[in-house]
Protein backbone atom coordinates (compact mmCIF):
# COMPACT_ATOMS: atom_id res chain seq x y z
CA UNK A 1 74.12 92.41 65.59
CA UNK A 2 72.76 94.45 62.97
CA UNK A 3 73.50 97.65 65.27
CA UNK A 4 76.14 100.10 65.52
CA UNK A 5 78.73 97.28 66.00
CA UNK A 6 79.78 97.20 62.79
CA UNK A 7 78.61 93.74 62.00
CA UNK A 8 76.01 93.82 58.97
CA UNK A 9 73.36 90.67 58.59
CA UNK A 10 72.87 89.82 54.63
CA UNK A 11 69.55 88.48 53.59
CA UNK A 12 68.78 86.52 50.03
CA UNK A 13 66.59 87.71 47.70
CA UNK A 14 65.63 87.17 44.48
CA UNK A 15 65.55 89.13 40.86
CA UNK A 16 62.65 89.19 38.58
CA UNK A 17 64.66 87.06 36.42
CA UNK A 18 65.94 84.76 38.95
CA UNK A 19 69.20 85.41 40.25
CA UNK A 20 69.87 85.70 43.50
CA UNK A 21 71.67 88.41 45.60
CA UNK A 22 72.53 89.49 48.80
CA UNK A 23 71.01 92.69 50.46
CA UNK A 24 72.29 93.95 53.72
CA UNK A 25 69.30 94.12 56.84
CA UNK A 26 70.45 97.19 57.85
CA UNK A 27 70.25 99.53 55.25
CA UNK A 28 73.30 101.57 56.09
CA UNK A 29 74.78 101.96 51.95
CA UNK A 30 76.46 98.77 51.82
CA UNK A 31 76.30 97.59 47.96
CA UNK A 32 74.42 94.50 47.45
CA UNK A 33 76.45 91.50 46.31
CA UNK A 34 74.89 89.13 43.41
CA UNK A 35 75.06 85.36 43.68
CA UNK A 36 74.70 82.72 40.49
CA UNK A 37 71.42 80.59 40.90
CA UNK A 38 72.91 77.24 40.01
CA UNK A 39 69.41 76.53 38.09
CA UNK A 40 70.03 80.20 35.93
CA UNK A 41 72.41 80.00 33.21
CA UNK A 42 75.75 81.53 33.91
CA UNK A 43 75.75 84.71 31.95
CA UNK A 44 76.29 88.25 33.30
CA UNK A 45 72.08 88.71 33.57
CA UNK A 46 70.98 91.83 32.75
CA UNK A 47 73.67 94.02 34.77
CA UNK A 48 76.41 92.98 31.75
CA UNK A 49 77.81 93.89 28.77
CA UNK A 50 75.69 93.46 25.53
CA UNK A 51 77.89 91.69 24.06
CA UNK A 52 77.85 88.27 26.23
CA UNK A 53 74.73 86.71 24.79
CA UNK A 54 75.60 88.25 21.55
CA UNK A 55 78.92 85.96 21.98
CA UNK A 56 77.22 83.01 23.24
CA UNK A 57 74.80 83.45 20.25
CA UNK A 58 77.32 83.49 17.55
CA UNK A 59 79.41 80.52 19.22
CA UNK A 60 76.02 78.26 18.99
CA UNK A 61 75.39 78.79 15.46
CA UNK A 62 78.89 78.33 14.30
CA UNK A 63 79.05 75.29 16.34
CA UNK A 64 75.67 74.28 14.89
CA UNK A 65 77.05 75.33 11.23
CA UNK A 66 80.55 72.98 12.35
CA UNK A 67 77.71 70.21 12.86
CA UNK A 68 75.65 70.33 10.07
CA UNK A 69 78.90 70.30 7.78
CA UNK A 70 79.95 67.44 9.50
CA UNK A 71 77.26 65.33 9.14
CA UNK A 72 76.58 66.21 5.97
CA UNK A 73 80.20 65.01 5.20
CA UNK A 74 79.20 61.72 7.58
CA UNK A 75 76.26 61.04 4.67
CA UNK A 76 78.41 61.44 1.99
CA UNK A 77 81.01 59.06 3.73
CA UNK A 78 78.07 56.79 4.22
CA UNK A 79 76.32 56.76 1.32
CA UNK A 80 80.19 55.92 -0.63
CA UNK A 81 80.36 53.05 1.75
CA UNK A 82 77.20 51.74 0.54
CA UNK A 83 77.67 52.23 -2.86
CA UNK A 84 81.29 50.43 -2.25
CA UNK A 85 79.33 47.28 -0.71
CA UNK A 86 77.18 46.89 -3.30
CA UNK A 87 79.58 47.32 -5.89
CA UNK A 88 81.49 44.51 -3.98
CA UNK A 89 78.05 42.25 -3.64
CA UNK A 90 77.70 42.50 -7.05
CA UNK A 91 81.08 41.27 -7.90
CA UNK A 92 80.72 38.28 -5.47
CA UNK A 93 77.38 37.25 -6.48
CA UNK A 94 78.70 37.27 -9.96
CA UNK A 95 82.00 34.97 -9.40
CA UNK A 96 79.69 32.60 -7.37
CA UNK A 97 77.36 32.50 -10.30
CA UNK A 98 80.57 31.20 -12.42
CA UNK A 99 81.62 29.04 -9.84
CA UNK A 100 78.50 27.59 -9.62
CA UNK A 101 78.93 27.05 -13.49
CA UNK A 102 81.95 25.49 -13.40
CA UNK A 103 80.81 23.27 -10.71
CA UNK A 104 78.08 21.98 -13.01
CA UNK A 105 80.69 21.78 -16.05
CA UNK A 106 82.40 19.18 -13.68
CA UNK A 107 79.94 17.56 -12.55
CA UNK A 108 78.98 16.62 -15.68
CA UNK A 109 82.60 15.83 -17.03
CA UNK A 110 83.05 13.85 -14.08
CA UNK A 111 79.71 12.23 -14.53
CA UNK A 112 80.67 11.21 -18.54
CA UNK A 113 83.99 9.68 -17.73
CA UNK A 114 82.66 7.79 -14.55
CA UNK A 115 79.89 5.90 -17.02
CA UNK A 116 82.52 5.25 -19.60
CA UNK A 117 84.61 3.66 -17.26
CA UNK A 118 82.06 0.98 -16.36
């Protein structure tokens, strides 16, 4: 098949860095074609433009900067929550210390007017 019918047979083979192309059998001038290895990342490789990883590059650190800021703003938001429960705990354990006043106050009203009854 690989004769003077026309028909051309393509064979695999692999780069150096691990892509994977297409190469005709019979080496008659036909351009190889270039396949994406689904376990290589999908970039042009080494036959694109410069700018590509240079792209990729500066997308991961301002998504990485985009993260940081946010959870540095997720501390902040946390650390104000705290603050705002413990602020409130402190409030509640003082009103239940004056409840627990005025709960002995009555006791001991009730207490006095129960024994001068009798």
């Amino acid at each position: 098949m690989a004769g003077g019918s026309g028909n051309t047979v393509l064979q695999y083979a692999q780069a150096a860095d691990g892509s994977f192309f297409l190469t005709p059998s019979s080496m008659d001038g036909v351009a190889a074609y270039k396949l994406q290895s689904s376990s290589t990342p999908n970039t042009m490789g080494s036959g694109g433009s410069s700018g590509v990883p240079e792209e990729a590059s500066r997308k991961r650190e301002t998504r990485l900067m985009k993260n940081r800021e946010a959870a540095r703003e997720c501390r902040r938001k946390k650390k104000d929550y705290i603050k705002c429960l413990e602020n409130r705990v402190a409030v509640l354990e003082n009103q239940n210390k004056a409840l627990i006043e005025e709960l002995k106050q009555l006791k001991e009203l009730y207490c006095q007017t129960d024994s001068s009854q009798t």
